[in-house]
PDB file of N, CA and C in Angstrom:
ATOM      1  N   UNK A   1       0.821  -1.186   0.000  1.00  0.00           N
ATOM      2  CA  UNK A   1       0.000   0.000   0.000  1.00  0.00           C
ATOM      3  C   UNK A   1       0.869   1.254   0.000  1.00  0.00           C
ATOM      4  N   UNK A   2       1.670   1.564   0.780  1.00  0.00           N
ATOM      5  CA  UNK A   2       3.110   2.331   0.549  1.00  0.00           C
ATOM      6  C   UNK A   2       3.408   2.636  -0.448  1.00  0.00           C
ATOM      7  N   UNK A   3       3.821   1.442  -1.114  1.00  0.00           N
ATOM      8  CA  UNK A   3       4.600   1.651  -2.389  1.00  0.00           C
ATOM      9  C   UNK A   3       3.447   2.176  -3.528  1.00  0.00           C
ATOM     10  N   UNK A   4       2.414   2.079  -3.324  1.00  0.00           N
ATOM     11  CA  UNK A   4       1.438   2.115  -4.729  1.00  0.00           C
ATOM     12  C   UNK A   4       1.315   3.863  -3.923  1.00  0.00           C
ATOM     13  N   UNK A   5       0.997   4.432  -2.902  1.00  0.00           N
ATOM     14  CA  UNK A   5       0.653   5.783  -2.415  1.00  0.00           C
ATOM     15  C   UNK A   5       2.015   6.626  -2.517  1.00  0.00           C
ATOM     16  N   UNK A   6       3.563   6.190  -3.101  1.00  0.00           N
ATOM     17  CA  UNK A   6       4.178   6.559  -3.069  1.00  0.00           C
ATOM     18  C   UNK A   6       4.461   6.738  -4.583  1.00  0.00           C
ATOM     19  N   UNK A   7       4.023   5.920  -5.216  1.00  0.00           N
ATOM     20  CA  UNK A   7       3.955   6.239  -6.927  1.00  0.00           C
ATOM     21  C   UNK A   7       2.771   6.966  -7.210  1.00  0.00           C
ATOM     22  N   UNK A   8       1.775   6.978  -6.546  1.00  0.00           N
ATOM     23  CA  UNK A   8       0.786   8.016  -6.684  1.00  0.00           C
ATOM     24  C   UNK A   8       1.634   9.550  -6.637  1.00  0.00           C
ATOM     25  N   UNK A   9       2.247   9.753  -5.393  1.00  0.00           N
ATOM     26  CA  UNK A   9       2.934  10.942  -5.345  1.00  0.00           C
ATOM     27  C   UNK A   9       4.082  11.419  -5.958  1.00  0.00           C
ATOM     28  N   UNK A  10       4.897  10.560  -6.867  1.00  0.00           N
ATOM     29  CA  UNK A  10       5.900  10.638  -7.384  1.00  0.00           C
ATOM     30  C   UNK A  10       5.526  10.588  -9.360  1.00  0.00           C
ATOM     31  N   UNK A  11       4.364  10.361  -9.651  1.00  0.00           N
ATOM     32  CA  UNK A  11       3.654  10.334 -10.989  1.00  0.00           C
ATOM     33  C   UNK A  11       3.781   9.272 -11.798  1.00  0.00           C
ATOM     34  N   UNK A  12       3.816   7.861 -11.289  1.00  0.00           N
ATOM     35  CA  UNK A  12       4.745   7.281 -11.838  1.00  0.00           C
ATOM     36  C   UNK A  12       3.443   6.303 -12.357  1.00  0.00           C
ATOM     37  N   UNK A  13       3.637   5.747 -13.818  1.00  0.00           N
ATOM     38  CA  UNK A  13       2.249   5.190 -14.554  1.00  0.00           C
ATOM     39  C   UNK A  13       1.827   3.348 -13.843  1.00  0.00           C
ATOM     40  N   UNK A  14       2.372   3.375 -13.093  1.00  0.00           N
ATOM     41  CA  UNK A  14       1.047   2.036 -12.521  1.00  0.00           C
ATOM     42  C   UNK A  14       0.340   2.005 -11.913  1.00  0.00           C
ATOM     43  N   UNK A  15       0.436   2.878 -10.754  1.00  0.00           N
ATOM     44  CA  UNK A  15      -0.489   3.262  -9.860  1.00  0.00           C
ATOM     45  C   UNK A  15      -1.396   3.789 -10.716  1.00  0.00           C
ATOM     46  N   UNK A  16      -1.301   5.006 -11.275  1.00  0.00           N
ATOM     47  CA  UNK A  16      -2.494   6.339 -11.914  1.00  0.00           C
ATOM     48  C   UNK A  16      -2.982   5.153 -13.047  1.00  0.00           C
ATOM     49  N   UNK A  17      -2.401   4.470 -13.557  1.00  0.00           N
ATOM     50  CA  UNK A  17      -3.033   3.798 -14.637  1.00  0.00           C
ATOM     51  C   UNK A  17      -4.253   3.001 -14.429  1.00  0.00           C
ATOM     52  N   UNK A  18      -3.995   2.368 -12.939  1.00  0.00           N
ATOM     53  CA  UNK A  18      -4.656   1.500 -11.900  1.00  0.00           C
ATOM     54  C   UNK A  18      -6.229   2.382 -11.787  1.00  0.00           C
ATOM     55  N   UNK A  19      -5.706   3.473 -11.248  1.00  0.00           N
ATOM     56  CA  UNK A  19      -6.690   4.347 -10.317  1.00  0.00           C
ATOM     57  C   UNK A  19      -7.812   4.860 -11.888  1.00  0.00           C
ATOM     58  N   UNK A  20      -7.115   5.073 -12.983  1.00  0.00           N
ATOM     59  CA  UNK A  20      -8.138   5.449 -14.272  1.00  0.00           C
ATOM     60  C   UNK A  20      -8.652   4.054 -14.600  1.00  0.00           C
ATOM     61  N   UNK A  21      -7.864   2.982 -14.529  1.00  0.00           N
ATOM     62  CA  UNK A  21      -8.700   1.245 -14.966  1.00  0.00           C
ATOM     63  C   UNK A  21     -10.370   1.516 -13.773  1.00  0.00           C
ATOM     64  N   UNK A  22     -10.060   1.620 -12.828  1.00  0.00           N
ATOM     65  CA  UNK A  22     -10.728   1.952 -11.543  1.00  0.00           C
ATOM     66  C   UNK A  22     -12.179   2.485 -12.020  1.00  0.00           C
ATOM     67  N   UNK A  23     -11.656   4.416 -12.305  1.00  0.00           N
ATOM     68  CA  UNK A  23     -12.884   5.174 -12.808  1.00  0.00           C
ATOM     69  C   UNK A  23     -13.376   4.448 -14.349  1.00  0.00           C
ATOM     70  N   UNK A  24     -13.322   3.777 -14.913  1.00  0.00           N
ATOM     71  CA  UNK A  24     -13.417   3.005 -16.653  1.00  0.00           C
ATOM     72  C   UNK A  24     -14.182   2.489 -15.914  1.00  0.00           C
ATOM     73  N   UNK A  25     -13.974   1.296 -14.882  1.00  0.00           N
ATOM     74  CA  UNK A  25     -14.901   0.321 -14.476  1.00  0.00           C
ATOM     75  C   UNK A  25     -16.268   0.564 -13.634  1.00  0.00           C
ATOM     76  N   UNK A  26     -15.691   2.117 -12.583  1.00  0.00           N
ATOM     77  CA  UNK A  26     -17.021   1.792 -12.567  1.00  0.00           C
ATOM     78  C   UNK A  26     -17.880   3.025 -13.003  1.00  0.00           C
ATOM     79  N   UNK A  27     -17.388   3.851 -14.073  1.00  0.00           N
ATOM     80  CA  UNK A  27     -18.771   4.545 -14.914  1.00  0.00           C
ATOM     81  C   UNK A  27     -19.146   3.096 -15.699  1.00  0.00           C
ATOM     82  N   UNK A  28     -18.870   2.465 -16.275  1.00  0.00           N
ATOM     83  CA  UNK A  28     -19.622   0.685 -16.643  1.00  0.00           C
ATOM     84  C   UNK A  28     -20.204  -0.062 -15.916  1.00  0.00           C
ATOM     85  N   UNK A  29     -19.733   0.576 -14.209  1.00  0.00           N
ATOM     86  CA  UNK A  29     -21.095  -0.155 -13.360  1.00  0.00           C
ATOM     87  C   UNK A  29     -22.296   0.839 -13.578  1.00  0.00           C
ATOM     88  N   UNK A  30     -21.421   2.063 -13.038  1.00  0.00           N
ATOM     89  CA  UNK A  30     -22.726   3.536 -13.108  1.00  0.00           C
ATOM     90  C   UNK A  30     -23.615   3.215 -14.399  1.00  0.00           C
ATOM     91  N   UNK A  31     -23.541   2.850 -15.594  1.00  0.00           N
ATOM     92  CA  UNK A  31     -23.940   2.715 -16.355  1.00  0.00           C
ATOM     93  C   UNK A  31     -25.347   1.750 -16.328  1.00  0.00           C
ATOM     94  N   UNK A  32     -24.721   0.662 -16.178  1.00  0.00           N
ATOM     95  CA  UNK A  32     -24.918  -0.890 -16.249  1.00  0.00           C
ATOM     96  C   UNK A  32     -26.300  -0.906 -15.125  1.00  0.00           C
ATOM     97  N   UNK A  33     -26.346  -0.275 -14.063  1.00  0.00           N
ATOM     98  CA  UNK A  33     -27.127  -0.369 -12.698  1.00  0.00           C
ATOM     99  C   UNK A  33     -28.440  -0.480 -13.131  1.00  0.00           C
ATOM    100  N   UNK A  34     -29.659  -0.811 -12.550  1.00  0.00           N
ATOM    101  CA  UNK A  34     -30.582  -0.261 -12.930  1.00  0.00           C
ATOM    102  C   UNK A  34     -31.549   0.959 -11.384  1.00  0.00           C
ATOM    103  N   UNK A  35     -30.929   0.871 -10.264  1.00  0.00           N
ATOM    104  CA  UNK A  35     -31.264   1.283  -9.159  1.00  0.00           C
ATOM    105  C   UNK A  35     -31.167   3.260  -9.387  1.00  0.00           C
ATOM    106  N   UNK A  36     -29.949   3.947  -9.451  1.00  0.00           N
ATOM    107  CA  UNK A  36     -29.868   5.137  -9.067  1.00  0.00           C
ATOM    108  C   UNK A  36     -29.634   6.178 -10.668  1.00  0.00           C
ATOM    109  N   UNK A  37     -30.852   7.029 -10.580  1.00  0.00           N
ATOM    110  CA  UNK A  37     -30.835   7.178 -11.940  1.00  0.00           C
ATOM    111  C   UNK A  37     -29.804   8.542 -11.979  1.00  0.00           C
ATOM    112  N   UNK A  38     -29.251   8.670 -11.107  1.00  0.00           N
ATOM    113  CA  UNK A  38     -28.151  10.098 -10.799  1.00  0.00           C
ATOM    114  C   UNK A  38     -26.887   9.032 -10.820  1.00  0.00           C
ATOM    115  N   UNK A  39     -27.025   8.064 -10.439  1.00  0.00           N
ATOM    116  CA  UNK A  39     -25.426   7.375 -10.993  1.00  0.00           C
ATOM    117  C   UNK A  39     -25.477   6.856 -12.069  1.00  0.00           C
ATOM    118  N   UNK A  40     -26.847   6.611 -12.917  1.00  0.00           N
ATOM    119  CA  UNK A  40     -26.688   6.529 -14.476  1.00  0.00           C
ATOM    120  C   UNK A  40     -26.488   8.102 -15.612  1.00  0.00           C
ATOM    121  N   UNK A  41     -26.763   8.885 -14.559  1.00  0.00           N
ATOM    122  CA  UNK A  41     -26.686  10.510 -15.348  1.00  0.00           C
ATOM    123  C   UNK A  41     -24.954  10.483 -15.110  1.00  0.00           C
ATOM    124  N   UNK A  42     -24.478  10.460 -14.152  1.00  0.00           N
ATOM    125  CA  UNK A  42     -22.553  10.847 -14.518  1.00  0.00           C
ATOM    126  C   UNK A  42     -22.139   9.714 -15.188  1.00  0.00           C
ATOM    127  N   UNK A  43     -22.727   8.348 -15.097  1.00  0.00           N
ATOM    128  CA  UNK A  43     -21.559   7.644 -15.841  1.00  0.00           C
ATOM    129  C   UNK A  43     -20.770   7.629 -17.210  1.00  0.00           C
ATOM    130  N   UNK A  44     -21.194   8.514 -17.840  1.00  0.00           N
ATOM    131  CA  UNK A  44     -20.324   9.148 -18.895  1.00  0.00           C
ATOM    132  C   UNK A  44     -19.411  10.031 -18.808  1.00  0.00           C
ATOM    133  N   UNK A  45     -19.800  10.494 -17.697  1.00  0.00           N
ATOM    134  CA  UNK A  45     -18.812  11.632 -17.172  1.00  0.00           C
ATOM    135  C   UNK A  45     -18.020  10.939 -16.938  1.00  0.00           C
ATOM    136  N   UNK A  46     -17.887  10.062 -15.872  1.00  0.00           N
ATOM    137  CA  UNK A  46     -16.947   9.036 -15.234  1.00  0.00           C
ATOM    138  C   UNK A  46     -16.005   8.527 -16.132  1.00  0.00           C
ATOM    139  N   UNK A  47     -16.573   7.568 -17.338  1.00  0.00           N
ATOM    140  CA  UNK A  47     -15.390   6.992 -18.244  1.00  0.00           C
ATOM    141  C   UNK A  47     -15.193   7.885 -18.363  1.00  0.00           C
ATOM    142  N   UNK A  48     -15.869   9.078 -19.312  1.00  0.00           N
ATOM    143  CA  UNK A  48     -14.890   9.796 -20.354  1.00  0.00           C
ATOM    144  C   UNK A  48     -13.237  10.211 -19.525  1.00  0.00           C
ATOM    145  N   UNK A  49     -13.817  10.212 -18.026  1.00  0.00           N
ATOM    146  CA  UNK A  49     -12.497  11.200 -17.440  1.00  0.00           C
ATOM    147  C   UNK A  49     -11.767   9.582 -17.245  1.00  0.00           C
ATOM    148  N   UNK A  50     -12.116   8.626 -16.941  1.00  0.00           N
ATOM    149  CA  UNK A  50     -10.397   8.167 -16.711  1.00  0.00           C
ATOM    150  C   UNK A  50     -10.339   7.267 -18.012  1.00  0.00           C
ATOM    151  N   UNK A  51     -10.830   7.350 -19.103  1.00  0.00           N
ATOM    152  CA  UNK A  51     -10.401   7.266 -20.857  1.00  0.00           C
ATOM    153  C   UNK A  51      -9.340   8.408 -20.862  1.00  0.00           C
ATOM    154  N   UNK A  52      -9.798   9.681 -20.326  1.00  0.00           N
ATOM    155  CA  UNK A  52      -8.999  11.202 -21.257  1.00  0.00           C
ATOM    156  C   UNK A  52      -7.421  10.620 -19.348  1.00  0.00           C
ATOM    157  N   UNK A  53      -8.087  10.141 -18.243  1.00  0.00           N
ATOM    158  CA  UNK A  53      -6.676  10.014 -17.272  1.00  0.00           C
ATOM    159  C   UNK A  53      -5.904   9.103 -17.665  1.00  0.00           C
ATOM    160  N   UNK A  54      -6.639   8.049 -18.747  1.00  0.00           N
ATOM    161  CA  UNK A  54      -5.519   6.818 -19.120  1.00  0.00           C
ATOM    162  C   UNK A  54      -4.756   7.562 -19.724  1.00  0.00           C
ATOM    163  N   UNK A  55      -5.329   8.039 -21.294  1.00  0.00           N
ATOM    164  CA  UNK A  55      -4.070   8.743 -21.910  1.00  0.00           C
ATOM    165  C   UNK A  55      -3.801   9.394 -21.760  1.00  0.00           C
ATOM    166  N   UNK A  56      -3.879  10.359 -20.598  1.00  0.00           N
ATOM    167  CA  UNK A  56      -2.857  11.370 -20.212  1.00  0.00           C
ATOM    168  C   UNK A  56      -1.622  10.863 -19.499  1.00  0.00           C
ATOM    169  N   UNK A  57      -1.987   9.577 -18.610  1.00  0.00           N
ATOM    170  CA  UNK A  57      -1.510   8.923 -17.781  1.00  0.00           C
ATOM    171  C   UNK A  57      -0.084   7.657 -18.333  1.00  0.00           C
ATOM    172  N   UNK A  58      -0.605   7.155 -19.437  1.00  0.00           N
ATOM    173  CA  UNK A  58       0.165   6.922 -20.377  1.00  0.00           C
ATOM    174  C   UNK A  58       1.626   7.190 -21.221  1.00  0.00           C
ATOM    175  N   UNK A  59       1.730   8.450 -20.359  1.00  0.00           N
ATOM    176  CA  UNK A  59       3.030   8.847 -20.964  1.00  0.00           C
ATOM    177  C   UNK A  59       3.893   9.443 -19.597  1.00  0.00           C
ATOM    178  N   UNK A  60       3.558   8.851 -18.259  1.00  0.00           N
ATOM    179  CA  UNK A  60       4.151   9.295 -17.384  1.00  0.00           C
ATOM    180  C   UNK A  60       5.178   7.916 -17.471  1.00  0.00           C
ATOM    181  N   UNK A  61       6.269   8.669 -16.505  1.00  0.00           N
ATOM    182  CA  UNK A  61       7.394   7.763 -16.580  1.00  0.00           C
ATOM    183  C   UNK A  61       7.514   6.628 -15.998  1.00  0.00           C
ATOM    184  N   UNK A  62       8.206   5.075 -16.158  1.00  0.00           N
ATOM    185  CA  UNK A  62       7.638   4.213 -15.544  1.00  0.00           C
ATOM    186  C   UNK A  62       8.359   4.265 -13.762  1.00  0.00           C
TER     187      UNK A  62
END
């Protein structure tokens, strides 16, 4: 846990890559749900941002 909160702070792409796989998965739950119709209204919001954090994220150093 250390080591992953310490590549969080240092920019380093496995952690952040992790944490955007994370937001991908669950605007696809937000999506997918049929219960809360305010967590089906952002879940586009959701991917789109960790789609646009992967590839931003993507070119940080390993």
């Amino acid at each position: 846990m250390r080591a992953f909160l310490t590549g969080l702070l240092r920019l380093r792409r496995g952690p952040w890559e992790m944490v955007a796989s994370v937001l991908i998965g669950l605007g696809v739950f937000m999506l997918m749900q049929p219960f809360a119709l305010v967590a089906f209204s952002y879940s586009f919001i959701v991917m789109l941002a960790g789609t646009v954090m992967f590839i931003i994220v993507s070119h940080f150093p390993e």
